[in-house]
C-alpha atoms as a PDB file:
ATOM      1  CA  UNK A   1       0.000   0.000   0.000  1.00  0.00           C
ATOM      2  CA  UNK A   2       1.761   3.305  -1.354  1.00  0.00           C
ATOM      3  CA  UNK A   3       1.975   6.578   1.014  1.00  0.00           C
ATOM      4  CA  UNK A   4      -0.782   8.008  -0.578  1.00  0.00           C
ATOM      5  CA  UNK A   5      -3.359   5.752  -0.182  1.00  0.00           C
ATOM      6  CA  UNK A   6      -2.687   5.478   3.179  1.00  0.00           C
ATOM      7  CA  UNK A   7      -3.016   9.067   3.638  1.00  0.00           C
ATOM      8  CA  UNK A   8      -6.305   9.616   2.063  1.00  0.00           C
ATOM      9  CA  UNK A   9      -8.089   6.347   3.965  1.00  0.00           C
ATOM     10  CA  UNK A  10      -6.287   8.350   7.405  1.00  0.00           C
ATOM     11  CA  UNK A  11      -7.625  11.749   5.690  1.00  0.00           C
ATOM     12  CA  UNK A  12     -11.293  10.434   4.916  1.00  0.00           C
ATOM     13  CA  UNK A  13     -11.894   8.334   8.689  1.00  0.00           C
ATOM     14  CA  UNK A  14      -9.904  11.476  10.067  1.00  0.00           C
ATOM     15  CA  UNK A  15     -12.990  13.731   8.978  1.00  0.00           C
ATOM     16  CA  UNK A  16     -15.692  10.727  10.281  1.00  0.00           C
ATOM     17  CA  UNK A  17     -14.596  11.590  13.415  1.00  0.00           C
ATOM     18  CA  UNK A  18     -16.695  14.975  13.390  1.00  0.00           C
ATOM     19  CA  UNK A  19     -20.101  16.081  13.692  1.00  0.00           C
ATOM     20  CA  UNK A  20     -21.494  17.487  10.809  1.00  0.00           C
ATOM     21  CA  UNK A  21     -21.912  20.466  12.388  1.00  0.00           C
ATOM     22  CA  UNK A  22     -18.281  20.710  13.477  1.00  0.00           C
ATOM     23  CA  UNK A  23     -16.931  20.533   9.707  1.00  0.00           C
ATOM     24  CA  UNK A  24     -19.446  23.510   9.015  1.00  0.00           C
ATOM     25  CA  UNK A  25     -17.807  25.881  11.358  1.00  0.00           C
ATOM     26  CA  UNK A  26     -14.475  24.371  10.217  1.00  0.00           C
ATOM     27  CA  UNK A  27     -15.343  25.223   6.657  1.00  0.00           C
ATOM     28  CA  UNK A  28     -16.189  28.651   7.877  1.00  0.00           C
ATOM     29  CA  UNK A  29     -12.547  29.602   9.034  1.00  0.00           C
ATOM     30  CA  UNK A  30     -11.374  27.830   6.391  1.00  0.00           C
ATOM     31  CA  UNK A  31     -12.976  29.481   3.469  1.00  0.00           C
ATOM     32  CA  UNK A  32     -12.236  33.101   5.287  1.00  0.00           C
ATOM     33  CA  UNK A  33      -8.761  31.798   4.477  1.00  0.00           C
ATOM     34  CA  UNK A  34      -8.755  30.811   1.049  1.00  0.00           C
ATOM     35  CA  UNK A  35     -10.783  34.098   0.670  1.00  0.00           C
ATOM     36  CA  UNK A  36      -8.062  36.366   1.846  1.00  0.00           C
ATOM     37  CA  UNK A  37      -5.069  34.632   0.632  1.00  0.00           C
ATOM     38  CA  UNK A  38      -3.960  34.508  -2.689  1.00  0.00           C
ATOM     39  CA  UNK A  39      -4.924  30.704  -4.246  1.00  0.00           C
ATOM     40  CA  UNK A  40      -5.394  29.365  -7.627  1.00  0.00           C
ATOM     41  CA  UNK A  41      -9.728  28.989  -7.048  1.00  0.00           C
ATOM     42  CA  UNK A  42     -10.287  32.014  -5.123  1.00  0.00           C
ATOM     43  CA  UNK A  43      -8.703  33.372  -8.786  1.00  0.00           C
ATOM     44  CA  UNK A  44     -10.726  31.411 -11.087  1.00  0.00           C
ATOM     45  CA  UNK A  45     -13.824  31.526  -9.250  1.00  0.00           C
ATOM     46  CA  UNK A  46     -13.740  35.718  -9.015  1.00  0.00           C
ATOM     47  CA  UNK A  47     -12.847  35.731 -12.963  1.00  0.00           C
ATOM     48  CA  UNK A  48     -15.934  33.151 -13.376  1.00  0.00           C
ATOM     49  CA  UNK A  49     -18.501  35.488 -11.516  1.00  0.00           C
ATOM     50  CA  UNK A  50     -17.413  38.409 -13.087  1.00  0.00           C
ATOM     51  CA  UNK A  51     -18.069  36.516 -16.480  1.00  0.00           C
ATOM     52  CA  UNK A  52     -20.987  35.320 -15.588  1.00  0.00           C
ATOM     53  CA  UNK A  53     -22.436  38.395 -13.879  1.00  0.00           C
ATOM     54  CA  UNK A  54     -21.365  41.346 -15.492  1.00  0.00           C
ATOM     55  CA  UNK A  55     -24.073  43.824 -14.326  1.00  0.00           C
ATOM     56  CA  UNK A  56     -23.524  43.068 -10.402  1.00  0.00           C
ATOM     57  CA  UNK A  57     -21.405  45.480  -8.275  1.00  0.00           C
ATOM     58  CA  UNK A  58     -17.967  44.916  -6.540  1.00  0.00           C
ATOM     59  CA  UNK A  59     -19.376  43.807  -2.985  1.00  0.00           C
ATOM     60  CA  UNK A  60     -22.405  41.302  -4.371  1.00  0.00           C
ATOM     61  CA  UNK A  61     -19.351  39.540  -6.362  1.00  0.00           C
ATOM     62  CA  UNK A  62     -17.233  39.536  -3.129  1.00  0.00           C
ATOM     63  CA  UNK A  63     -20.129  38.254  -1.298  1.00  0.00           C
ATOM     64  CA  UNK A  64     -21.177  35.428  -3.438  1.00  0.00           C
ATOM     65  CA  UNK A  65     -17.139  34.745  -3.975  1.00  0.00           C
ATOM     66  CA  UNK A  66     -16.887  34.187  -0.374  1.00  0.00           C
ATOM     67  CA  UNK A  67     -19.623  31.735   0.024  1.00  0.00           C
ATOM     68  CA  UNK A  68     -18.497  29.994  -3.015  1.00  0.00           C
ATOM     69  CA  UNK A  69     -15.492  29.346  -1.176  1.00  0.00           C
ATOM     70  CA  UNK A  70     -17.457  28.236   1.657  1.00  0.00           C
ATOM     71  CA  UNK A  71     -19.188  25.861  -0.414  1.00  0.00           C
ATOM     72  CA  UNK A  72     -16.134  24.652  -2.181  1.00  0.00           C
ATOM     73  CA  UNK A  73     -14.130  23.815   1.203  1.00  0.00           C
ATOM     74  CA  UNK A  74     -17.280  21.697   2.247  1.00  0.00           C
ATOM     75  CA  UNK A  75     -17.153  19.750  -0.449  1.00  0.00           C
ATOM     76  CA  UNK A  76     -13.708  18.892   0.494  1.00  0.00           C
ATOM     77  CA  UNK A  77     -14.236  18.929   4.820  1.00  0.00           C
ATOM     78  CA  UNK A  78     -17.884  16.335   3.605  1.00  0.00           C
ATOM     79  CA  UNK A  79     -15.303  13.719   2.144  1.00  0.00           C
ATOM     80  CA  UNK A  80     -15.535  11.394   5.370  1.00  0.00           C
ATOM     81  CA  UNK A  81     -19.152  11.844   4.977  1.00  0.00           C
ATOM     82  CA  UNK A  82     -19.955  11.107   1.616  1.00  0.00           C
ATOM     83  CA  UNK A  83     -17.343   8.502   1.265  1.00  0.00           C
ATOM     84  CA  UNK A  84     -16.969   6.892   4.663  1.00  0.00           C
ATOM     85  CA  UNK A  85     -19.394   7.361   7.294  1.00  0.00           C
ATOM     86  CA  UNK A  86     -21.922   6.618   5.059  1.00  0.00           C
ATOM     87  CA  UNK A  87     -24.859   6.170   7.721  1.00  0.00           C
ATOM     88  CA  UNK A  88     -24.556   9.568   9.099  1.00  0.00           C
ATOM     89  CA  UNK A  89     -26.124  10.821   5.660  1.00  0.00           C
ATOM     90  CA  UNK A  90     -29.363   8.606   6.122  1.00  0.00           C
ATOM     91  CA  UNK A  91     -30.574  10.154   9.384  1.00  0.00           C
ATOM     92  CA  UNK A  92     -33.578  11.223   9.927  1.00  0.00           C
ATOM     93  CA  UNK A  93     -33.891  14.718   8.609  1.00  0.00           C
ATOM     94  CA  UNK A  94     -30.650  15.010   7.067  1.00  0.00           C
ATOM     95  CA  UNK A  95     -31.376  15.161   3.388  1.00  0.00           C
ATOM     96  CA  UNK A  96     -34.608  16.298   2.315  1.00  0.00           C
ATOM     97  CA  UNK A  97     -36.152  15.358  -1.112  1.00  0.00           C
ATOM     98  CA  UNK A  98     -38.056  17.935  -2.961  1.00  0.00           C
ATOM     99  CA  UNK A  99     -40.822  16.716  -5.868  1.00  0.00           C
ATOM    100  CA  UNK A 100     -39.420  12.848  -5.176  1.00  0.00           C
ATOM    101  CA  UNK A 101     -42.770  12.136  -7.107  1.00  0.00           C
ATOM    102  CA  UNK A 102     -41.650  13.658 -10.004  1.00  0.00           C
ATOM    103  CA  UNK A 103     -39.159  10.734 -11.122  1.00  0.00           C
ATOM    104  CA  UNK A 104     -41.041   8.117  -9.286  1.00  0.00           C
ATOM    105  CA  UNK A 105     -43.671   8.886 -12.030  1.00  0.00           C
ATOM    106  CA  UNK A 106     -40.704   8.085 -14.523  1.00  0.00           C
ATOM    107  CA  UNK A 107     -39.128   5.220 -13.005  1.00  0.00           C
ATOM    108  CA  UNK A 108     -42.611   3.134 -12.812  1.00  0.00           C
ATOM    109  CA  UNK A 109     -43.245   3.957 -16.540  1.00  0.00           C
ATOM    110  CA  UNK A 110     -39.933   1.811 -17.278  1.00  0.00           C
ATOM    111  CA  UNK A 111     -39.169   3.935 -20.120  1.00  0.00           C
ATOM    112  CA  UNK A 112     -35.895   5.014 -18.523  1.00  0.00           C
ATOM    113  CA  UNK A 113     -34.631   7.574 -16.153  1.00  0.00           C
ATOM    114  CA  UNK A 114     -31.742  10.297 -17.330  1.00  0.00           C
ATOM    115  CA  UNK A 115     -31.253  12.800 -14.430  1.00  0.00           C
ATOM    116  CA  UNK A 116     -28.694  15.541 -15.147  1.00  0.00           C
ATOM    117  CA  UNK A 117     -27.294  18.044 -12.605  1.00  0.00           C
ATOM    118  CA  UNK A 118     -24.903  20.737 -12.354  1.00  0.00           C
ATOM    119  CA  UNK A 119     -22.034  20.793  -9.585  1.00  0.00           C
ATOM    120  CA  UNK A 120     -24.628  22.799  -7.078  1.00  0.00           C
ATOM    121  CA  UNK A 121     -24.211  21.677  -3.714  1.00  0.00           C
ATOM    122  CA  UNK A 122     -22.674  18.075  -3.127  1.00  0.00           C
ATOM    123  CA  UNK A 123     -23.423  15.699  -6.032  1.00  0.00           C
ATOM    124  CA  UNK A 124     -21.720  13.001  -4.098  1.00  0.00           C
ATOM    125  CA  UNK A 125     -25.217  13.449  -1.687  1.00  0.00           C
ATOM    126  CA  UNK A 126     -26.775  12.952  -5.140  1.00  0.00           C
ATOM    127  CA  UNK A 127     -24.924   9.548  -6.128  1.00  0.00           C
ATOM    128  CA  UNK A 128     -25.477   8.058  -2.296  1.00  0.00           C
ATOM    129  CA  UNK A 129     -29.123   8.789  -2.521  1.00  0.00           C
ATOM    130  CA  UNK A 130     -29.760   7.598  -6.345  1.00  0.00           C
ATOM    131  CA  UNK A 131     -28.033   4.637  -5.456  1.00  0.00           C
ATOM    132  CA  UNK A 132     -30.239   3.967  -2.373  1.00  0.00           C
ATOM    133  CA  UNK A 133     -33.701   4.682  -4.405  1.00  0.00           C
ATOM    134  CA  UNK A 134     -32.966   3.089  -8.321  1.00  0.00           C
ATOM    135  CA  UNK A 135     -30.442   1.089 -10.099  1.00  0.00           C
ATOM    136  CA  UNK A 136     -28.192   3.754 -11.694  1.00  0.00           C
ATOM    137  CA  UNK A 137     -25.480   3.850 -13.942  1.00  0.00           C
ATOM    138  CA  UNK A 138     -23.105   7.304 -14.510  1.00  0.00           C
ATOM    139  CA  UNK A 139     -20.526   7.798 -16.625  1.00  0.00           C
ATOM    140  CA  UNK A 140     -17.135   8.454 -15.032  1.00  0.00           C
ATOM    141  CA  UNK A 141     -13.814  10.257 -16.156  1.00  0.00           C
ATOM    142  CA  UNK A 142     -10.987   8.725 -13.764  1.00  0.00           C
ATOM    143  CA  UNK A 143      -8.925  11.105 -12.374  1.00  0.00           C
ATOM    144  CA  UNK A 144      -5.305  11.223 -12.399  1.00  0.00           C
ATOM    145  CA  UNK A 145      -4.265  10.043  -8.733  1.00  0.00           C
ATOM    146  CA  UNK A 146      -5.041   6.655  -8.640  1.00  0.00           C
ATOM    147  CA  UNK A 147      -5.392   6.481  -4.661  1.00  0.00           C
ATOM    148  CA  UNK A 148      -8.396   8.897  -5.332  1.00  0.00           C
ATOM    149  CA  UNK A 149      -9.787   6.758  -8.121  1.00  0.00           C
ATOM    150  CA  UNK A 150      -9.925   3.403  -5.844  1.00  0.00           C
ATOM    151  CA  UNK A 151     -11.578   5.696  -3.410  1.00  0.00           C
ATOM    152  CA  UNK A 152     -14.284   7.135  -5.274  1.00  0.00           C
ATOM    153  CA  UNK A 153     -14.840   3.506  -7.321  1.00  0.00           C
ATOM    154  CA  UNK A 154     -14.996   1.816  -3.667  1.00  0.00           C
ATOM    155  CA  UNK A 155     -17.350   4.679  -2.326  1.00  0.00           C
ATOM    156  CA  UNK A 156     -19.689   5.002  -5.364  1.00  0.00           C
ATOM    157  CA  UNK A 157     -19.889   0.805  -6.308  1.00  0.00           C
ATOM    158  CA  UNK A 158     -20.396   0.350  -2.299  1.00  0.00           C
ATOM    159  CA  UNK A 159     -23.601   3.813  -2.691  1.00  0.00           C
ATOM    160  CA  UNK A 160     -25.188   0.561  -5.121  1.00  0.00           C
ATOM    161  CA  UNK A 161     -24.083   2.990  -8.137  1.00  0.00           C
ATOM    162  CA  UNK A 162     -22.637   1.646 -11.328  1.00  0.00           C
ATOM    163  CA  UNK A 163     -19.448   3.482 -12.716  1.00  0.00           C
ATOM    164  CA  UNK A 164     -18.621   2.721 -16.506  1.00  0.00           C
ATOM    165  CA  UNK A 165     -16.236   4.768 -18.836  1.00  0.00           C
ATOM    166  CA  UNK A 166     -16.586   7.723 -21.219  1.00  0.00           C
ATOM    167  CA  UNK A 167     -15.609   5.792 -24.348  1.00  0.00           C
ATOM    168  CA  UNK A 168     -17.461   4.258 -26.791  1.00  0.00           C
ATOM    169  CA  UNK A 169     -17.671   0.726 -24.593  1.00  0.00           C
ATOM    170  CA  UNK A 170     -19.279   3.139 -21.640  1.00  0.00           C
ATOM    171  CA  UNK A 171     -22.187   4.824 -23.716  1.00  0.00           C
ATOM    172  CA  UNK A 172     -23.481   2.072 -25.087  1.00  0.00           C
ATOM    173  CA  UNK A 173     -23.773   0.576 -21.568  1.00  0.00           C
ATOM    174  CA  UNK A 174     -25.349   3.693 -20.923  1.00  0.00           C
ATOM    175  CA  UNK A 175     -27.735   3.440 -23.743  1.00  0.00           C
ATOM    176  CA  UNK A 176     -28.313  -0.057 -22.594  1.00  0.00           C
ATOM    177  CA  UNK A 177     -29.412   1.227 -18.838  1.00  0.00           C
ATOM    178  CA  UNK A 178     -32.396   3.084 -20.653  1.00  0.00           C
ATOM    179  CA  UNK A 179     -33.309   0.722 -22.807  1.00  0.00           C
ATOM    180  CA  UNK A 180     -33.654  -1.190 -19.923  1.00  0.00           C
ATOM    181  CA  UNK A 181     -35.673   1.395 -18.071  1.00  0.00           C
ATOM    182  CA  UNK A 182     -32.833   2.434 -15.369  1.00  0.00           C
ATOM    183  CA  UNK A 183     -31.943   5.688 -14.347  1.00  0.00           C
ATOM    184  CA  UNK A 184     -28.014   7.068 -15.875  1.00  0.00           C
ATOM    185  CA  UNK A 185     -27.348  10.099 -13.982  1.00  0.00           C
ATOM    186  CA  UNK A 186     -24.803  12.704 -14.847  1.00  0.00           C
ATOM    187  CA  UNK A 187     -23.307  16.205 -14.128  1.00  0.00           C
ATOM    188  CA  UNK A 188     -23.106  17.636 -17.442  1.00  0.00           C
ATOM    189  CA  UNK A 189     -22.099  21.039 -16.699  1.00  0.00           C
ATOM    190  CA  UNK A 190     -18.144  19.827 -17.177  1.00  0.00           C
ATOM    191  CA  UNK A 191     -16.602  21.051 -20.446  1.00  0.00           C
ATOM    192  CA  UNK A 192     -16.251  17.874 -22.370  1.00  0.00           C
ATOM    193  CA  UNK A 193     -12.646  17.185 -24.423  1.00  0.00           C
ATOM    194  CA  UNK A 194     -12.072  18.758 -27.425  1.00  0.00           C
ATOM    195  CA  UNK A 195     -13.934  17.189 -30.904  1.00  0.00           C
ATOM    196  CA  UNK A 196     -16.781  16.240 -28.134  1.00  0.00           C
ATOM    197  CA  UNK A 197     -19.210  19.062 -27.372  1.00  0.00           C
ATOM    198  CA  UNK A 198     -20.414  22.032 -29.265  1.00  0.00           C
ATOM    199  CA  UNK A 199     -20.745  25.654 -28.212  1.00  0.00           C
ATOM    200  CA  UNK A 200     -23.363  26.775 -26.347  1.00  0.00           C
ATOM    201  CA  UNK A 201     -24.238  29.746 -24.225  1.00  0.00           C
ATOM    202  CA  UNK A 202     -23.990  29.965 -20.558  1.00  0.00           C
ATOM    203  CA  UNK A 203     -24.569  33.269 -18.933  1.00  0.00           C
ATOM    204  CA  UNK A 204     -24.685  34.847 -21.980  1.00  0.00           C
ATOM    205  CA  UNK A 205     -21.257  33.512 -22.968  1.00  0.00           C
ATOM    206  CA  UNK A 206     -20.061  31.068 -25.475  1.00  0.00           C
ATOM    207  CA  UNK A 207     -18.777  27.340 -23.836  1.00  0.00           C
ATOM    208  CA  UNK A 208     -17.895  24.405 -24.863  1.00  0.00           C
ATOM    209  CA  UNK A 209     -20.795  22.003 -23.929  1.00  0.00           C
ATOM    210  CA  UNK A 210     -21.172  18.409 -23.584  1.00  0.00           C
ATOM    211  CA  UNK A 211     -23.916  16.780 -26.009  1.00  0.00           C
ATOM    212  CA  UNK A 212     -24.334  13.226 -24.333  1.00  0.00           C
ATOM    213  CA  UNK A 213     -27.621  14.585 -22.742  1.00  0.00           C
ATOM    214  CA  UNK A 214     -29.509  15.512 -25.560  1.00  0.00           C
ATOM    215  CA  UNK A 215     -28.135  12.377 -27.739  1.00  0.00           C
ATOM    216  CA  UNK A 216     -29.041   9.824 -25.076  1.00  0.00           C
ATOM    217  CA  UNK A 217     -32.419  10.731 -24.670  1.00  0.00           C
ATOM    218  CA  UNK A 218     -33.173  11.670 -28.305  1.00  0.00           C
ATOM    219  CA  UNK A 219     -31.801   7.981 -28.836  1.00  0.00           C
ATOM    220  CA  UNK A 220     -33.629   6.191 -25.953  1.00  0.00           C
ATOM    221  CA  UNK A 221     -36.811   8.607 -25.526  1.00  0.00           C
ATOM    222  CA  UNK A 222     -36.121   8.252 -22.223  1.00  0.00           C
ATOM    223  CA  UNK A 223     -37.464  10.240 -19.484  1.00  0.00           C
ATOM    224  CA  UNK A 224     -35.090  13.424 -18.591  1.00  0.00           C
ATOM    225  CA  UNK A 225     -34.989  15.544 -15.373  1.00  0.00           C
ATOM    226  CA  UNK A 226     -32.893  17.758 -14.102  1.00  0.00           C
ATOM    227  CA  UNK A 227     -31.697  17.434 -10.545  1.00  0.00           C
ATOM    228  CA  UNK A 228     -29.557  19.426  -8.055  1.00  0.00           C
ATOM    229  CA  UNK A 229     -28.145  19.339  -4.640  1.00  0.00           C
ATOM    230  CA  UNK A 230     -28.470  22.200  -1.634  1.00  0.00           C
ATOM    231  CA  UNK A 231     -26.979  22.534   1.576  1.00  0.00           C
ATOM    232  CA  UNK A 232     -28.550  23.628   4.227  1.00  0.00           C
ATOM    233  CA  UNK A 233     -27.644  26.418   6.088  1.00  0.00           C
ATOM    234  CA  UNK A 234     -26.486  26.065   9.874  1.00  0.00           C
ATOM    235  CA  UNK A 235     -25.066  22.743   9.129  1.00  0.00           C
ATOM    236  CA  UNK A 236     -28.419  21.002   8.946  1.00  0.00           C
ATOM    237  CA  UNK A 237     -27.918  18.654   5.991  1.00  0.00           C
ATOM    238  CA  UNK A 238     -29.348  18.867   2.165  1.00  0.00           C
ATOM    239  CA  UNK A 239     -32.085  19.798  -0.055  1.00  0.00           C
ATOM    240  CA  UNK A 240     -32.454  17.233  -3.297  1.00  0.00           C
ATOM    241  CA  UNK A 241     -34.199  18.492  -5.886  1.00  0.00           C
ATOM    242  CA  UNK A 242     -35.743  17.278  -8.853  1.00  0.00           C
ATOM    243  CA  UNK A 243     -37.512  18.674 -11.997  1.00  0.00           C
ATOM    244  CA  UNK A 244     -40.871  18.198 -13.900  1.00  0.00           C
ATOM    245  CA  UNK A 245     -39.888  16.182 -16.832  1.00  0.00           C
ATOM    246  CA  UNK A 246     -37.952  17.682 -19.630  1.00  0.00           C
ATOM    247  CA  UNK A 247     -38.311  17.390 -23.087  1.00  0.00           C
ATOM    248  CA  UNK A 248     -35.467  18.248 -24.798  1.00  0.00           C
ATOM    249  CA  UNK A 249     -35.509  19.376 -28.552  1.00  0.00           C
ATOM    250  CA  UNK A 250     -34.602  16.870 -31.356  1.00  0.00           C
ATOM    251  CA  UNK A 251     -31.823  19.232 -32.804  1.00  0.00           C
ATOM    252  CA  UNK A 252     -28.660  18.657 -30.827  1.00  0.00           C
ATOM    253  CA  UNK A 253     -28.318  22.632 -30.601  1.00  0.00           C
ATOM    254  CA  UNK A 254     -31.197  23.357 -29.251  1.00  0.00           C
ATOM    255  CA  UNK A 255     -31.259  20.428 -26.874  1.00  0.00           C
ATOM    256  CA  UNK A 256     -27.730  21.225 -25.682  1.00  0.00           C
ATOM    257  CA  UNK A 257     -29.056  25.149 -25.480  1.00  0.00           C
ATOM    258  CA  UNK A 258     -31.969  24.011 -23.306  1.00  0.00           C
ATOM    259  CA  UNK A 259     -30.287  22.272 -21.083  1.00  0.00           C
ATOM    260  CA  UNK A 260     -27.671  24.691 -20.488  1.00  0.00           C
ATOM    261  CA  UNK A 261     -30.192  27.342 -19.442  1.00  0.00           C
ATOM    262  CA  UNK A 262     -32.053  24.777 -17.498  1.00  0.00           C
ATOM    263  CA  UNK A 263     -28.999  24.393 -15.586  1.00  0.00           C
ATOM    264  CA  UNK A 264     -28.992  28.474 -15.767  1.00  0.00           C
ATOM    265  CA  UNK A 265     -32.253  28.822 -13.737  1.00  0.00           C
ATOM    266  CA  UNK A 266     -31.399  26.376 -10.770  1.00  0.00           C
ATOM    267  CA  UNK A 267     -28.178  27.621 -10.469  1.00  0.00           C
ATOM    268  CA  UNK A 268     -29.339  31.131  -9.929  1.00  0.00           C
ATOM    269  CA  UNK A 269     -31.893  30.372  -7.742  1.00  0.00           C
ATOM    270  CA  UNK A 270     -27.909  29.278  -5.316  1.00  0.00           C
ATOM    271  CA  UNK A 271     -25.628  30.584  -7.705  1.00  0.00           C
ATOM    272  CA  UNK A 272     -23.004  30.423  -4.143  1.00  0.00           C
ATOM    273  CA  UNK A 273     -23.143  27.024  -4.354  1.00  0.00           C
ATOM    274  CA  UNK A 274     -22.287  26.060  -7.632  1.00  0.00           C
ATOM    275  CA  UNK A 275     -18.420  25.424  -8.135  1.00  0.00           C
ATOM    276  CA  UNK A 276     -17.161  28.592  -9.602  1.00  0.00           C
ATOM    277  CA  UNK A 277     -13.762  27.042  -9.781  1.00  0.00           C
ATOM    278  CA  UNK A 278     -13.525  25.352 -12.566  1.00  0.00           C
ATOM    279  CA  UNK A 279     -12.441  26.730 -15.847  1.00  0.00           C
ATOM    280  CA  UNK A 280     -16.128  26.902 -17.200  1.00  0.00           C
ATOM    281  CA  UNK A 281     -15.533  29.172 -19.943  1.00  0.00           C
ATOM    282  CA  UNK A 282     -12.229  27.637 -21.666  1.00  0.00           C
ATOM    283  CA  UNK A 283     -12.383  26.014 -25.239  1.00  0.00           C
ATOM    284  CA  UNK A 284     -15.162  28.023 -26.250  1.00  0.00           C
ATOM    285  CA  UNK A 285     -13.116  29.093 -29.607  1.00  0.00           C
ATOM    286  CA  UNK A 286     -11.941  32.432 -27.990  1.00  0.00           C
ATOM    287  CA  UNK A 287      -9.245  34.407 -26.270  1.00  0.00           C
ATOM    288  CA  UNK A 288      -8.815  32.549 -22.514  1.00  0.00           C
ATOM    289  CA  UNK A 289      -9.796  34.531 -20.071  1.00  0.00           C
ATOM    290  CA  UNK A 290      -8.078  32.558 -17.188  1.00  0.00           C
END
């Protein structure tokens, strides 16, 4: 077992050890740090909002920058949560499902289930719960540190969640789940690799989108929702959410267009919890503005 691995199973039962409510006031001095030193997402994430928002003033972008933060460092400090101490995030009260009856409707008509998200919240909350309610398949890009890969396979397979590549191999297995009438479940807010999305806007801006949505249910006719994650304030758990069914249009453009500004409205409704930073507005066929 390498040095690594060891120190992320140590990191991730280290984190256990706390009450929820302990890691939110620990992500509370945390982020004030990341928000007054200089870092790599406290840059990104201002240069995002000021993309995205270009009529707000000075202090509302500080503001939502520093709860971004917040939200980003929680993500992080919820690791032994979401990916160890697994029970904690079935208690009574702790995550709270909004419109549950929505997809129930489209899991008994065994037509298939396609829930898409964007990275509000905690989507790992998102994959635990799916995986407790339906038999669900996502498509997974495997990150570059290997120790973290085992982790998240382990965490995710262990959630009842099934894992399969973004290759050719992978989508058909996610056709397959469909076809089948199972739910596939993505966040497909991440800008795709080049030759594999279009451009679409986002704020008002040009991105590079990712067109599996659109293209799996146009190919299944499927049932699609969007869903998203909230925390709580005061350290009092999470809000799922989930859409009215979707339809997306037939032409790739518009159904990638749709579903970017469906991702648009939920996003604004928290736009501090969505994960400013990322590098949301690269590839998009202009100058980069990072």
């Amino acid at each position: 077992m390498s040095l690594y691995s060891v120190f992320y199973k140590f990191l991730i039962k280290f984190l256990g050890l706390f009450p929820y409510k302990a890691l939110f006031l620990a992500g509370i001095g945390l982020s004030y740090l990341f928000y007054v030193l200089p870092n790599k997402h406290k840059a990104i994430s201002r240069t995002n909002l000021i993309q995205a928002f270009p009529g707000k003033t000075k202090k509302d972008l500080n503001k939502i920058l520093r709860e971004s933060l917040f939200h980003s460092t929680m993500n992080l400090l919820e690791s032994g949560l979401v990916w160890g101490k697994k029970n904690y995030i079935y208690k009574k009260g702790f995550i709270e499902i909004k419109n549950l009856e929505y997809i129930k409707k489209s899991i008994d008509s065994h037509k298939g289930l396609l829930l898409f998200t964007p990275h509000l919240g905690n989507i790992e909350i998102l994959i635990n719960y799916l995986g407790s309610i339906t038999a669900c398949t996502i498509p997974y890009t495997m990150p570059k540190n290997k120790n973290l890969d085992r982790l998240i396979t382990k965490s995710r397979n262990d959630a009842g969640v099934e894992m399969v590549n973004t290759d050719p191999k992978g989508i058909k297995k996610l056709l397959l789940a469909l076809k089948e009438g199972n739910t596939v479940a993505m966040a497909s807010d991440q800008v795709p690799k080049r030759d594999s999305g279009i451009i679409s806007k986002f704020f008002n801006t040009d991105i590079y989108s990712l067109t599996l949505v659109p293209k799996l249910q146009q190919k299944t006719q499927c049932a699609a929702h969007l869903m998203y994650c909230e925390r709580k304030q005061k350290g009092e758990g999470f809000i799922v959410h989930f859409s009215k069914e979707i339809s997306l249009p037939s032409e790739l453009q518009k159904g990638v267009d749709k579903m970017n500004n469906e991702f648009e409205k939920c996003i604004m409704k928290i736009p501090e919890q969505y994960s400013w930073e990322y590098k949301k507005f690269k590839r998009n066929n202009k100058e980069s503005i990072y």
